[in-house]
Protein backbone atom coordinates (compact mmCIF):
# COMPACT_ATOMS: atom_id res chain seq x y z
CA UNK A 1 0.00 0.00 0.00
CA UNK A 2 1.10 3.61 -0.04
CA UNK A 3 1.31 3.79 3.73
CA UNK A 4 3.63 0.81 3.32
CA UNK A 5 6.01 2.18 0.79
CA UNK A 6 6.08 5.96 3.00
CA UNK A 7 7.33 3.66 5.87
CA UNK A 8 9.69 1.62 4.00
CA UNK A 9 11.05 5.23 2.07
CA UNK A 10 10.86 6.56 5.86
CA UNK A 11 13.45 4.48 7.13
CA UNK A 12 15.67 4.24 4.60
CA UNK A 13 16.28 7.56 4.81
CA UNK A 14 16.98 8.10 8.15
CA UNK A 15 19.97 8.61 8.27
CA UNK A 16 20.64 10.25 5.20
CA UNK A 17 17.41 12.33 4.33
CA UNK A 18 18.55 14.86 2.28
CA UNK A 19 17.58 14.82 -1.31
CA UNK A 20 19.12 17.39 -4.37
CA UNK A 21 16.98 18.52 -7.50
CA UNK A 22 18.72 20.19 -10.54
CA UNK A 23 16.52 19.84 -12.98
CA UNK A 24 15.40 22.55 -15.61
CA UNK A 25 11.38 24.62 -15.50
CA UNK A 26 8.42 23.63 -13.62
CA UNK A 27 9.11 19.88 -13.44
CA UNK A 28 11.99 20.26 -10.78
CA UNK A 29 9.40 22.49 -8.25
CA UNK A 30 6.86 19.30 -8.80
CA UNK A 31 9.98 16.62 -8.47
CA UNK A 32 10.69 18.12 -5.11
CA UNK A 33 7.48 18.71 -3.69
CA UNK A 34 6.36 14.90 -4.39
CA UNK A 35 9.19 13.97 -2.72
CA UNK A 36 8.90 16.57 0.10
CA UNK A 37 4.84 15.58 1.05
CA UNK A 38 4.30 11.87 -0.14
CA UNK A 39 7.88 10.35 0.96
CA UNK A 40 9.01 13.44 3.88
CA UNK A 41 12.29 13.55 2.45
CA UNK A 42 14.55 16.49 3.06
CA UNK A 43 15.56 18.90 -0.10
CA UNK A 44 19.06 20.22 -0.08
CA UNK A 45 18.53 23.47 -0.62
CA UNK A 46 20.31 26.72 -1.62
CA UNK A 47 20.50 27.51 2.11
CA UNK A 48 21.94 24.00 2.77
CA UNK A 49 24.49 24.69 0.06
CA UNK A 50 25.70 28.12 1.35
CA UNK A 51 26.05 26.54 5.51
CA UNK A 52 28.15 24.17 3.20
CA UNK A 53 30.30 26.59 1.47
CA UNK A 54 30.81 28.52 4.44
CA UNK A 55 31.88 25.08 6.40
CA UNK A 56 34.53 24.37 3.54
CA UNK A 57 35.51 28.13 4.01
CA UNK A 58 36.41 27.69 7.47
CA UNK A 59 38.72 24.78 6.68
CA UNK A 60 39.68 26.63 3.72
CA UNK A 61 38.77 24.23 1.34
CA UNK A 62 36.44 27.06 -0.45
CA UNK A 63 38.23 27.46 -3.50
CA UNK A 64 37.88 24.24 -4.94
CA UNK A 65 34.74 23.97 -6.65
CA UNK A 66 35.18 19.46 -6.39
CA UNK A 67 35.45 20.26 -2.89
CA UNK A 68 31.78 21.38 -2.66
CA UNK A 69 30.68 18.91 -4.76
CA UNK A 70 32.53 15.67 -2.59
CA UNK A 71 31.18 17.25 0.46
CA UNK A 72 27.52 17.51 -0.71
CA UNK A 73 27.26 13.89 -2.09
CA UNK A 74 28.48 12.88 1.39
CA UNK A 75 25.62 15.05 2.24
CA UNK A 76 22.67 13.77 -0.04
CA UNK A 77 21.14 10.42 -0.58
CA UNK A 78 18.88 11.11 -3.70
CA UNK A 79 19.79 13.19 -6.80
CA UNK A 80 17.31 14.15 -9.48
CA UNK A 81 19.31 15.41 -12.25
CA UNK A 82 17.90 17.12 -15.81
CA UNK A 83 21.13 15.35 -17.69
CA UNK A 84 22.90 12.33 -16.47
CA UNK A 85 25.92 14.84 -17.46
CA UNK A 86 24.95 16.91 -14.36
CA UNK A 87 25.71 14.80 -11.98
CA UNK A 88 29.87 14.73 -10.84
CA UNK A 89 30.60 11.58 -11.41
CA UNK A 90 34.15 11.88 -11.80
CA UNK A 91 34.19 12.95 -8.22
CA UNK A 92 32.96 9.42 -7.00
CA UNK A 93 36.07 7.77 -6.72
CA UNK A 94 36.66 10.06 -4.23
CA UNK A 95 33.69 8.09 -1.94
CA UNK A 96 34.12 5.08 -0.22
CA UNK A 97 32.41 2.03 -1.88
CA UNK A 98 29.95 1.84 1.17
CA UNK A 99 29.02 5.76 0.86
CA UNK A 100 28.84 5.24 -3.21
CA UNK A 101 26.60 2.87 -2.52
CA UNK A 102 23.94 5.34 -0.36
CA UNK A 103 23.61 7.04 -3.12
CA UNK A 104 21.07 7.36 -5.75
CA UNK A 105 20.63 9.28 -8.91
CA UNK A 106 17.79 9.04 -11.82
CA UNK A 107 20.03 8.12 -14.39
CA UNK A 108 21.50 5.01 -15.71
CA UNK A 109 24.58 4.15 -17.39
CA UNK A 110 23.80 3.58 -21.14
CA UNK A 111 20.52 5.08 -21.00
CA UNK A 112 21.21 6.35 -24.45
CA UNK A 113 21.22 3.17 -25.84
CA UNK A 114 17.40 3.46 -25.24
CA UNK A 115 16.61 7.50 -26.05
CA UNK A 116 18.69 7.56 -29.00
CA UNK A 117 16.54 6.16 -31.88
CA UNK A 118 19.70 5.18 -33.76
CA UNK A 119 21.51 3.23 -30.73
CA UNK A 120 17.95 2.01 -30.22
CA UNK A 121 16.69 0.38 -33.55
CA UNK A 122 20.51 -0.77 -33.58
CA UNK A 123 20.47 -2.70 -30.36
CA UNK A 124 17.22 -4.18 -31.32
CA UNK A 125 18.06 -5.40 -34.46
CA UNK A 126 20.87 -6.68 -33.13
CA UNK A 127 19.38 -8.70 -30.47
CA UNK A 128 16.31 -9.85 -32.31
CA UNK A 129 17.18 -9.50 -36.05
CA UNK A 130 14.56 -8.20 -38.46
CA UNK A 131 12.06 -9.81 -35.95
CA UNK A 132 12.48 -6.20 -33.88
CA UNK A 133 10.14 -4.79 -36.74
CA UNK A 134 7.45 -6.42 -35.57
CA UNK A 135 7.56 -3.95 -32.27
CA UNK A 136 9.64 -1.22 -33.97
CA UNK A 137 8.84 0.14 -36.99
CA UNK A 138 11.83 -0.58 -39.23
CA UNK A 139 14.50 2.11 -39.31
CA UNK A 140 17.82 3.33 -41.15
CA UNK A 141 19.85 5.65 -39.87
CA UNK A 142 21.08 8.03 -42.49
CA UNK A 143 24.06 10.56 -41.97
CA UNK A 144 25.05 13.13 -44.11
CA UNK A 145 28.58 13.08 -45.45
CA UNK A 146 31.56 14.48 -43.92
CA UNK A 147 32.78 16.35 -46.89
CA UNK A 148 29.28 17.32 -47.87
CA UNK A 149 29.38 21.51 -48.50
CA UNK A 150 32.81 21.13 -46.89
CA UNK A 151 34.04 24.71 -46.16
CA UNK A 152 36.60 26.30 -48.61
CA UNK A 153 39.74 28.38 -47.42
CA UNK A 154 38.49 31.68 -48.26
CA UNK A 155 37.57 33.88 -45.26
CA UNK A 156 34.93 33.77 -43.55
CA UNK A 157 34.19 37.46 -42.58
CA UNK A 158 34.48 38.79 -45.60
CA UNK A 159 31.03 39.12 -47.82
CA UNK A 160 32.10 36.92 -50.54
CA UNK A 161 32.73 34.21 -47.66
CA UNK A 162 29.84 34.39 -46.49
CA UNK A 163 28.13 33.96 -50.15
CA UNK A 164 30.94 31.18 -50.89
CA UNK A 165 29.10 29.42 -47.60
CA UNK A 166 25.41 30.47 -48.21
CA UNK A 167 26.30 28.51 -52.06
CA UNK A 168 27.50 25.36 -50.31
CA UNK A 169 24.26 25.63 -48.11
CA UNK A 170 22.58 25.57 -51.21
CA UNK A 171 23.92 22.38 -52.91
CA UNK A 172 23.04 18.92 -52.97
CA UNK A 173 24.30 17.19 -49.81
CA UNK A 174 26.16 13.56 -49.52
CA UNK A 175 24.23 10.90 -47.54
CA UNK A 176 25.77 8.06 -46.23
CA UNK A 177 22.97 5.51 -46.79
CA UNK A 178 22.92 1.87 -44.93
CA UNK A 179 23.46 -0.32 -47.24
CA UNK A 180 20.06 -1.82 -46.53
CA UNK A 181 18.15 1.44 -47.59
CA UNK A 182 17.71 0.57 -51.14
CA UNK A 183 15.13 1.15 -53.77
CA UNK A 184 12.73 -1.51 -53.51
CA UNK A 185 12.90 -0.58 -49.73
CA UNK A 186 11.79 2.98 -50.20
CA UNK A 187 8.81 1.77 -52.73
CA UNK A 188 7.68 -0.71 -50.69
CA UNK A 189 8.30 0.39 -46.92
CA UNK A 190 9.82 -3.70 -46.58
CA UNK A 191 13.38 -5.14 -45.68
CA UNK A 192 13.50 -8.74 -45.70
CA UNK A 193 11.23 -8.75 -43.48
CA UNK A 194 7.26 -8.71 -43.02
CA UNK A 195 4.94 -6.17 -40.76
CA UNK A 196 3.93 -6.97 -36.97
CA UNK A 197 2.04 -10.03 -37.45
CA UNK A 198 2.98 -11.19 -40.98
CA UNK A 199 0.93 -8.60 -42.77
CA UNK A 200 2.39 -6.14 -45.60
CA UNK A 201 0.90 -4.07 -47.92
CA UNK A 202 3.39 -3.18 -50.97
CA UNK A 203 2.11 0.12 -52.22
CA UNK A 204 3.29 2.64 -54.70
CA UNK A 205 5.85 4.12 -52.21
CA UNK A 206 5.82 3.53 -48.73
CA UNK A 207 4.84 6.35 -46.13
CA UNK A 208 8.03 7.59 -43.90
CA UNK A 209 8.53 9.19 -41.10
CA UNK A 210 12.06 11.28 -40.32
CA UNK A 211 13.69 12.28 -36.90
CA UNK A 212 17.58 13.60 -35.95
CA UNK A 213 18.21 10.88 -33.39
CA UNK A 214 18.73 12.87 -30.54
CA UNK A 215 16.15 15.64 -30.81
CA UNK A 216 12.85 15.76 -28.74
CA UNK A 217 9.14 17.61 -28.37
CA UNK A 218 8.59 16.93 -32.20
CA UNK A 219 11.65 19.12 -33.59
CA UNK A 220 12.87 18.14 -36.67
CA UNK A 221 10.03 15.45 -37.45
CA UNK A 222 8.47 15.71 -40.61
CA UNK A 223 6.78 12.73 -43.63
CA UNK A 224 8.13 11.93 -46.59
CA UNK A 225 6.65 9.82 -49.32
CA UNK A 226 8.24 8.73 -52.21
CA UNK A 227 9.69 5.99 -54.39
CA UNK A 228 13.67 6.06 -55.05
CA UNK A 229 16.38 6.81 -52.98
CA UNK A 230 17.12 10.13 -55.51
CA UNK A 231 13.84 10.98 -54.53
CA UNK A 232 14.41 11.21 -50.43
CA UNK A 233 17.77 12.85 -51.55
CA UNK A 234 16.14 15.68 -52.91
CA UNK A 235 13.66 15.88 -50.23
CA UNK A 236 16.26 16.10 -47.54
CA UNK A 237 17.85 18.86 -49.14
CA UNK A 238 14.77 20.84 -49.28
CA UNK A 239 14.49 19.89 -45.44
CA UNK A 240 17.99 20.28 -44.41
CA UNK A 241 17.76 18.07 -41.46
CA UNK A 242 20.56 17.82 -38.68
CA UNK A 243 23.71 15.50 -39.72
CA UNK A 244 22.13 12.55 -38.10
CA UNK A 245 18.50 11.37 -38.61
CA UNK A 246 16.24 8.25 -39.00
CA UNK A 247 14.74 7.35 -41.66
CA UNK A 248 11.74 5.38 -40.56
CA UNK A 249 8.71 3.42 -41.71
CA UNK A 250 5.34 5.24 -41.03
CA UNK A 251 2.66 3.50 -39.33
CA UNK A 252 -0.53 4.83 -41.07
CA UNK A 253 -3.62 2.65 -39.93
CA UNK A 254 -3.81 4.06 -36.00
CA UNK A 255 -6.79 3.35 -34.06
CA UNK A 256 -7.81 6.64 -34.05
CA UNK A 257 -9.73 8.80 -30.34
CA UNK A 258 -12.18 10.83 -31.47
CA UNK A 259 -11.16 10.85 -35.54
CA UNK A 260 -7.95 11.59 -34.35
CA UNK A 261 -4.63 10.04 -34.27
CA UNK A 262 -2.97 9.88 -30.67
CA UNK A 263 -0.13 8.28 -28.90
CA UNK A 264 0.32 6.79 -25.97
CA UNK A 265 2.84 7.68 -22.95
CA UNK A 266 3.38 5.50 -20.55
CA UNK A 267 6.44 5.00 -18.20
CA UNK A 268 9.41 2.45 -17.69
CA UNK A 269 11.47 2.49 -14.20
CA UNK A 270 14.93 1.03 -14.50
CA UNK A 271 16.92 -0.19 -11.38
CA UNK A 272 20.17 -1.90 -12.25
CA UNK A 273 21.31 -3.94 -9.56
CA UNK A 274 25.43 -3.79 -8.44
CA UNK A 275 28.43 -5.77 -8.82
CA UNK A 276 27.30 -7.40 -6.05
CA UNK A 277 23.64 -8.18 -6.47
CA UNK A 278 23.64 -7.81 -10.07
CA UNK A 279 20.05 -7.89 -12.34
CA UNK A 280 17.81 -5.72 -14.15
CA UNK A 281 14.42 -4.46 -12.30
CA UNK A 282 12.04 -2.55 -14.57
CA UNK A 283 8.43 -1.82 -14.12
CA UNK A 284 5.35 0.07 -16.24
CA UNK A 285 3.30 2.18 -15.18
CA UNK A 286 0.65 3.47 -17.43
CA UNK A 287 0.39 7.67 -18.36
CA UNK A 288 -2.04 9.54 -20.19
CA UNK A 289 -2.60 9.66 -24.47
CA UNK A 290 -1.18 12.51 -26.92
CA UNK A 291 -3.93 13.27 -29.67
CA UNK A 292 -3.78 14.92 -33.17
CA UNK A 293 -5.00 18.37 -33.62
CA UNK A 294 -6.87 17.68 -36.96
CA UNK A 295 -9.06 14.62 -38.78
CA UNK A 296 -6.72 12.13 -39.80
CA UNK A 297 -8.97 10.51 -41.91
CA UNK A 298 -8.85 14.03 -44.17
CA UNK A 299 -5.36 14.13 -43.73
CA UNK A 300 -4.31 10.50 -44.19
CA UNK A 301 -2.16 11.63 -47.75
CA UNK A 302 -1.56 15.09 -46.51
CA UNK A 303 1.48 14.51 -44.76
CA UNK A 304 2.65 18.46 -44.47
CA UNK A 305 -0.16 18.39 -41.90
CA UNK A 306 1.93 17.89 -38.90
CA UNK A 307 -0.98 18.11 -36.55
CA UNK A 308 -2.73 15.29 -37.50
CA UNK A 309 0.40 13.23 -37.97
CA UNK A 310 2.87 14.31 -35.44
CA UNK A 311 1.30 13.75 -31.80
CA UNK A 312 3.64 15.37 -29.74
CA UNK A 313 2.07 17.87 -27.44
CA UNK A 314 4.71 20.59 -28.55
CA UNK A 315 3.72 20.40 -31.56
CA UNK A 316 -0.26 20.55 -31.08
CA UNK A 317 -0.49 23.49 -28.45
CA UNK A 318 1.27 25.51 -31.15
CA UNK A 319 -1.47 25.40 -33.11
CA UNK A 320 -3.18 28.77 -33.80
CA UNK A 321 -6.47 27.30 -32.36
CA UNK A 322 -5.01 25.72 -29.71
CA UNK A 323 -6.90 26.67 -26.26
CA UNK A 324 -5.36 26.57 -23.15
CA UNK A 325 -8.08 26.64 -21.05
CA UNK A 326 -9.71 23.60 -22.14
CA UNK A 327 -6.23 21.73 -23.73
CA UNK A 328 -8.24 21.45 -27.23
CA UNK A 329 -8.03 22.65 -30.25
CA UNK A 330 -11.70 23.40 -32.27
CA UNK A 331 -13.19 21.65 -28.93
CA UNK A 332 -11.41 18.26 -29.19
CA UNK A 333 -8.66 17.17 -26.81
CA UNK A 334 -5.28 17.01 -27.56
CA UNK A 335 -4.26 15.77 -24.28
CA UNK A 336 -6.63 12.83 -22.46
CA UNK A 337 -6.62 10.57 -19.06
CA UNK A 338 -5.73 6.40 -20.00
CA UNK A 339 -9.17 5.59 -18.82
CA UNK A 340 -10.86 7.25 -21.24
CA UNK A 341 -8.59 5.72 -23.80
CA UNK A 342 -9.30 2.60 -22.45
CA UNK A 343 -13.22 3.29 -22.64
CA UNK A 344 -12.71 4.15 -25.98
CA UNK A 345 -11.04 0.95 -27.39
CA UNK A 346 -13.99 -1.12 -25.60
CA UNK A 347 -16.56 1.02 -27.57
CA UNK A 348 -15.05 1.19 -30.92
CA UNK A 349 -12.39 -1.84 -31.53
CA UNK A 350 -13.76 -3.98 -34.35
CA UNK A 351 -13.65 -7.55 -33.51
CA UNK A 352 -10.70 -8.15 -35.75
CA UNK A 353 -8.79 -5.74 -33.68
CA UNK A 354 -10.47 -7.71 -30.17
CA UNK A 355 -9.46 -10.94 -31.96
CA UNK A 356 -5.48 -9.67 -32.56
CA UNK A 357 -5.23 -8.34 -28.96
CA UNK A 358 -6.77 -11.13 -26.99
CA UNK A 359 -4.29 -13.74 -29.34
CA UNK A 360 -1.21 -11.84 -28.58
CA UNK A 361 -1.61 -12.18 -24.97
CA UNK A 362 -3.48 -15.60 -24.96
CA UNK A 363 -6.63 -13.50 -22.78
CA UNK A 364 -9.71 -15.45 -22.97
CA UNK A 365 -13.50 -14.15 -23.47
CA UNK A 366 -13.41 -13.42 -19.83
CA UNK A 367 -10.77 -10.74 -19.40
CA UNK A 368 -11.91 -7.22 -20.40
CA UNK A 369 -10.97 -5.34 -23.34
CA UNK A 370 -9.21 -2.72 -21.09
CA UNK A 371 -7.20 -5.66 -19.32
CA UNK A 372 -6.29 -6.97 -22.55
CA UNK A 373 -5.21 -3.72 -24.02
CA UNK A 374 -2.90 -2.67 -20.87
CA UNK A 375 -1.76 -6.42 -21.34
CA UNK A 376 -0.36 -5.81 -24.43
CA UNK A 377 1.45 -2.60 -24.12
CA UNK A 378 3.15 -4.45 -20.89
CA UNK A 379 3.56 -7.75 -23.14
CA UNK A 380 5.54 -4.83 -26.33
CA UNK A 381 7.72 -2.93 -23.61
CA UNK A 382 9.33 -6.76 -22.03
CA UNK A 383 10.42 -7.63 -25.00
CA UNK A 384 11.88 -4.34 -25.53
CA UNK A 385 13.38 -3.81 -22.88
CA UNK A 386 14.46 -7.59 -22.46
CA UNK A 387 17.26 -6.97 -25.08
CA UNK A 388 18.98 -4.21 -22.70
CA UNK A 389 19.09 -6.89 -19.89
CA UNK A 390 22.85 -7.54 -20.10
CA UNK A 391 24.00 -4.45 -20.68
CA UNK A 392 21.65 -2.23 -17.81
CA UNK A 393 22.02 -5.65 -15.28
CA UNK A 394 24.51 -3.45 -12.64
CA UNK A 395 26.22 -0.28 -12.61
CA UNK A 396 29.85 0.11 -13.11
CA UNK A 397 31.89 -0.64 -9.57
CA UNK A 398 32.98 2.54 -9.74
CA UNK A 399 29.35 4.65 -9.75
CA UNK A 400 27.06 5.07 -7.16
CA UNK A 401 23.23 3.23 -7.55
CA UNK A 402 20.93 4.63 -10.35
CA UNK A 403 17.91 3.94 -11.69
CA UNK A 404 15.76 5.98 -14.48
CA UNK A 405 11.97 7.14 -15.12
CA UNK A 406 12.00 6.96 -19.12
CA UNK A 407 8.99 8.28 -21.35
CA UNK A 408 7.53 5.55 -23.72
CA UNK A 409 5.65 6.37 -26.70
CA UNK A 410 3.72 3.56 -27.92
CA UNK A 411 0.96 2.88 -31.08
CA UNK A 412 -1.94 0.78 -31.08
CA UNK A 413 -3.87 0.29 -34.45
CA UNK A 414 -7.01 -0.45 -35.89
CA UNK A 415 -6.03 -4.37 -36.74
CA UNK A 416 -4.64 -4.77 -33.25
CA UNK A 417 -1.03 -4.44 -33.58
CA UNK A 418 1.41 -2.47 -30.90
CA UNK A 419 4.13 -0.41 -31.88
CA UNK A 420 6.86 1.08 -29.51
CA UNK A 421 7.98 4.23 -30.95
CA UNK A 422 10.40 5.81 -29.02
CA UNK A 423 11.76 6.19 -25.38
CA UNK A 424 12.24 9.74 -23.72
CA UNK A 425 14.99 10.51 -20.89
CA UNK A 426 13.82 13.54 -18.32
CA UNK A 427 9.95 13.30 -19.72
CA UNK A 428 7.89 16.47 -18.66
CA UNK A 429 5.57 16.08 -16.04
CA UNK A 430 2.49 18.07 -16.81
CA UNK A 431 0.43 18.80 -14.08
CA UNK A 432 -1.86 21.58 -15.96
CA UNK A 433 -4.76 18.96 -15.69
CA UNK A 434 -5.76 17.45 -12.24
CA UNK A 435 -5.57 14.07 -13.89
CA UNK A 436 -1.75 14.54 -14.98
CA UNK A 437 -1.14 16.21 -11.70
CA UNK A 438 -2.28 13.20 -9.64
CA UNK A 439 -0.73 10.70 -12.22
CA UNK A 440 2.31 12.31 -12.09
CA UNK A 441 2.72 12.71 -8.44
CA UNK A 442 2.00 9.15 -7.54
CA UNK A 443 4.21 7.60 -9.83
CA UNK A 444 7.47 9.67 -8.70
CA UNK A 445 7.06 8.95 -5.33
CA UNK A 446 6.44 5.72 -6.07
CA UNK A 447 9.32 5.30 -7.79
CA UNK A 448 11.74 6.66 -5.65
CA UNK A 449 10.42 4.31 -3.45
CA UNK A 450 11.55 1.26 -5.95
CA UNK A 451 14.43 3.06 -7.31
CA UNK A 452 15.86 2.07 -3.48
CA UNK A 453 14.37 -1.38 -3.21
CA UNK A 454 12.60 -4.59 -4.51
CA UNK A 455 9.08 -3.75 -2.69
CA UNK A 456 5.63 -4.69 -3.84
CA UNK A 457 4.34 -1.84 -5.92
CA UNK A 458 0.76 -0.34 -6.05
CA UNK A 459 0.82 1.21 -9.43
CA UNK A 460 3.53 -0.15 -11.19
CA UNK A 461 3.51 -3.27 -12.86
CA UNK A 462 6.55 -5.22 -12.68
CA UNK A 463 8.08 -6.81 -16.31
CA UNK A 464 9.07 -10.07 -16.38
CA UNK A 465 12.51 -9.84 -18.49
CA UNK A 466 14.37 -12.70 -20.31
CA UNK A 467 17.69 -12.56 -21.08
C-alpha cells in the first residue's frame, strides 16, 4: 500500500534524508514537492548549500569547486538530475564504496542506448534480427557526409565568404545511406522482413517518417513519401535536417480517439542492480494519451499536416487554435486521461482488432478489453526492454546506484497491432490537468520508493525480463 512504501522510504532515509533537484522549469518544483509531502524527504537546498560553502571556508577548502561537490554527495542520498551529465561523477572515486553505494541518482549508465533512436533500432536489431520490426517500426539511420558543403579556405568574414558558404548551403548534400536502404525498400516500406504479425501491404511508395536521433518535443520530425532513394535525396535537401536522422517506416492505420490520431505515454522504471547483487528491475506504469489536432482521416495523404500526424504535445499546443483553457483545439482534446482511452477501445475496436489483442496475450473471453489492451502494451515494452538486460544488469563498480523514469511512446492500431515508438529521458511532467497532476505525483514517489528497493508496488507493474 502507499502507507507501506512511505514507511519503508521513511526508514531508509533516516539517516541520510537529504535529497538534491537540478533539474530545468516547472518539473523540478513538482519533483521536489512529491518527494517533500508523499515520501518526507529532506531537499538540499540553496541555504543548505551556502552553511556548506561557508563550512569548507572555514577549513579553507572554499576554492575548490570538487570540494563542494565531494562534500555535498556525502551530504545527499537522492539526486534528481535534468542530464545524467549533471551529476559529478568523476568525483565518485573520491567516496568510499559503502558511501557510493547510499547514493542514488535518476540516471542510468547507457541510457542512451534506449533515447537515442539510432543506438535504439541498432540494439534491437541486433538482439532480435529483423524480428524487432514487428515492435519497432523498421528504421535506417542516415548521416550526411563528412565532406558534404565542406568549407573552402576563403575567409569567412568577408562578404564573398559568407556567399561562398550560403552557395555550399545551397547544394546537394552527400548521404551516407545503410546499405540496406535501397530502392525496392523505399517503394515498398519492406526489408527482408514482413509487418507486426505477418501482414504487408506493398504500395506505390511507402509512407516515412524522419527524426535527428537525438532531438525531442517533435523538432525536426516531418513525412516523406516517395519511391527512389534520388527521390528522399532531394527531399532532404529541401528539409535540411541535422547530420544525423532516421529514416523510418510510417505506421498509417492508427486506431484513431475521437477521428484523431494519438499516442500513448506510458512509463518504464529502471533499477540496475550492483556488482554485487547484479540484475535488471524494470516496471510500467501506465500515463495519459497525446492526440492529433486535426481529422486524420482528411489528412491521411496530406502529410505536411503535422498536426494530424505528429502527436507530440509541442507540436499541437502551437497550433493557432489551440486553447489553453480547455487543452483542445476546435473543442477536441489534444491531451486525455488512459481511462478514457481505455473506454474508448472497448466502444469502438472492431472484432478483428479484439481478436489480434486477446491472441497476442493468450486473454480469454473473460478478461476485459481494457485488461487486454494494458496487457499488451506491458507484453511490447518486455520484450523491448528484455534486449537491454545484459547491458543495464549493474552499474559500473565505480558509480554510485541509479535507476531511471524513461517516457515511452507507444501505437496501437485499428487491426490490433502495438508499436513502440520511441523512449524519452527527463519526460515532462504536466500537471496543468488534475488528472496529470495526480498521475504524475503518484508515480514519482512511487518510484523513488523502488528506485531504493525490490518492494511490492501499487501502481507499477513489474516486467518479467528474459535474457
Amino acid at each position: 500500500s502507499s502507507a507501506g512504501l512511505m514507511m519503508k522510504q521513511q526508514q531508509q532515509q533516516q539517516d541520510s534524508s537529504f535529497f538534491y533537484i537540478a533539474t530545468l522549469g516547472n518539473s523540478g518544483g513538482f519533483v521536489a514537492q512529491s518527494l517533500r509531502s508523499n515520501l518526507a524527504m529532506k531537499q538540499f537546498t540553496e541555504d543548505d548549500q551556502r552553511a556548506l560553502k561557508k563550512q569548507l571556508k572555514a577549513q579553507k577548502k572554499d576554492k575548490d569547486k570538487d570540494e563542494t561537490w565531494v562534500a555535498m554527495m556525502r551530504a545527499v542520498s537522492f539526486y534528481w538530475m535534468r542530464h545524467r551529465s549533471s551529476f559529478p561523477w568523476r568525483l565518485l572515486p573520491r567516496l568510499t564504496a559503502e558511501e557510493r553505494m547510499q547514493k542514488l541518482v535518476n540516471h542510468v549508465v547507457l541510457e542512451n542506448e534506449l533515447t537515442n533512436k539510432h543506438l535504439l533500432h541498432s540494439n534491437l536489431e541486433r538482439h532480435m534480427g529483423l524480428d524487432y520490426a514487428r515492435l519497432h517500426p523498421m528504421t535506417f539511420t542516415v548521416a550526411v557526409a563528412k565532406d558534404s558543403n565542406s568549407s573552402g579556405s576563403g575567409n569567412g568574414d568577408s562578404d564573398n565568404g559568407k556567399e561562398e558558404e550560403e552557395a555550399k548551403e545551397k547544394q546537394p548534400r552527400k548521404y551516407a545511406w545503410p546499405k540496406a536502404l535501397t530502392d525496392d525498400v523505399v517503394l515498398a516500406g519492406v526489408a527482408g522482413g514482413d509487418a507486426q504479425d505477418g501482414e504487408c501491404k506493398r504500395q506505390a511508395g511507402a509512407k516515412w517518417i524522419i527524426k535527428p536521433t537525438q532531438r525531442s518535443c517533435g523538432e525536426g520530425v516531418h513525412l516523406w513519401r516517395g519511391s527512389s532513394l534520388g527521390e528522399l535525396a532531394k527531399h532532404l535537401d529541401g528539409e535540411r535536417p541535422t547530420t544525423e536522422f532516421v529514416v523510418q517506416r510510417y505506421i498509417d492505420n492508427p486506431f484513431c480517439f475521437q477521428g484523431r490520431k494519438f499516442d500513448i505515454r506510458v512509463y518504464v522504471l529502471l533499477v540496475p542492480g550492483t556488482a554485487a547483487k547484479p540484475g535488471l528491475r524494470a516496471y510500467y506504469h501506465r500515463g495519459y494519451i497525446r492526440i492529433g489536432g486535426a481529422d486524420y482521416a482528411a489528412n491521411r495523404d496530406n502529410l505536411a499536416n503535422r498536426n494530424a500526424h505528429v502527436t507530440n504535445f509541442h507540436v499541437q499546443r502551437e497550433h493557432e487554435r489551440y486553447d489553453p483553457d480547455t487543452d483542445s483545439i476546435d473543442g477536441t482534446p489534444v491531451r486525455a486521461a488512459f481511462d478514457d482511452f481505455l473506454d474508448t477501445v472497448d466502444r469502438e475496436a472492431s472484432p478483428t482488432m479484439r481478436a489480434n489483442l486477446r491472441r497476442r496475450v493468450d486473454a480469454d473471453d473473460k478478461s476485459t478489453m481494457q485488461d487486454v489492451v494494458e496487457r499488451n502494451l506491458v507484453h511490447t515494452l518486455t520484450k523491448i526492454i528484455s534486449a537491454y538486460t545484459t547491458k543495464l544488469s549493474h552499474v559500473p563498480a565505480h558509480e554510485c546506484r541509479q535507476f531511471a523514469v524513461l517516457g515511452v511512446d507507444m501505437l496501437l492500431c485499428d487491426d490490433g497491432s502495438v508499436w513502440l515508438i520511441e523512449f524519452t529521458k527527463s519526460p515532462a511532467y504536466r500537471t496543468t490537468e488534475k488528472y496529470l497532476h495526480d498521475l504524475h505525483q503518484r508515480m514519482l514517489s512511487e518510484a523513488a520508493v523502488l528506485a531504493h528497493d525490490d518492494v511490492s508496488p501499487e501502481h507499477w507493474i513489474k516486467l518479467q525480463l528474459s535474457s
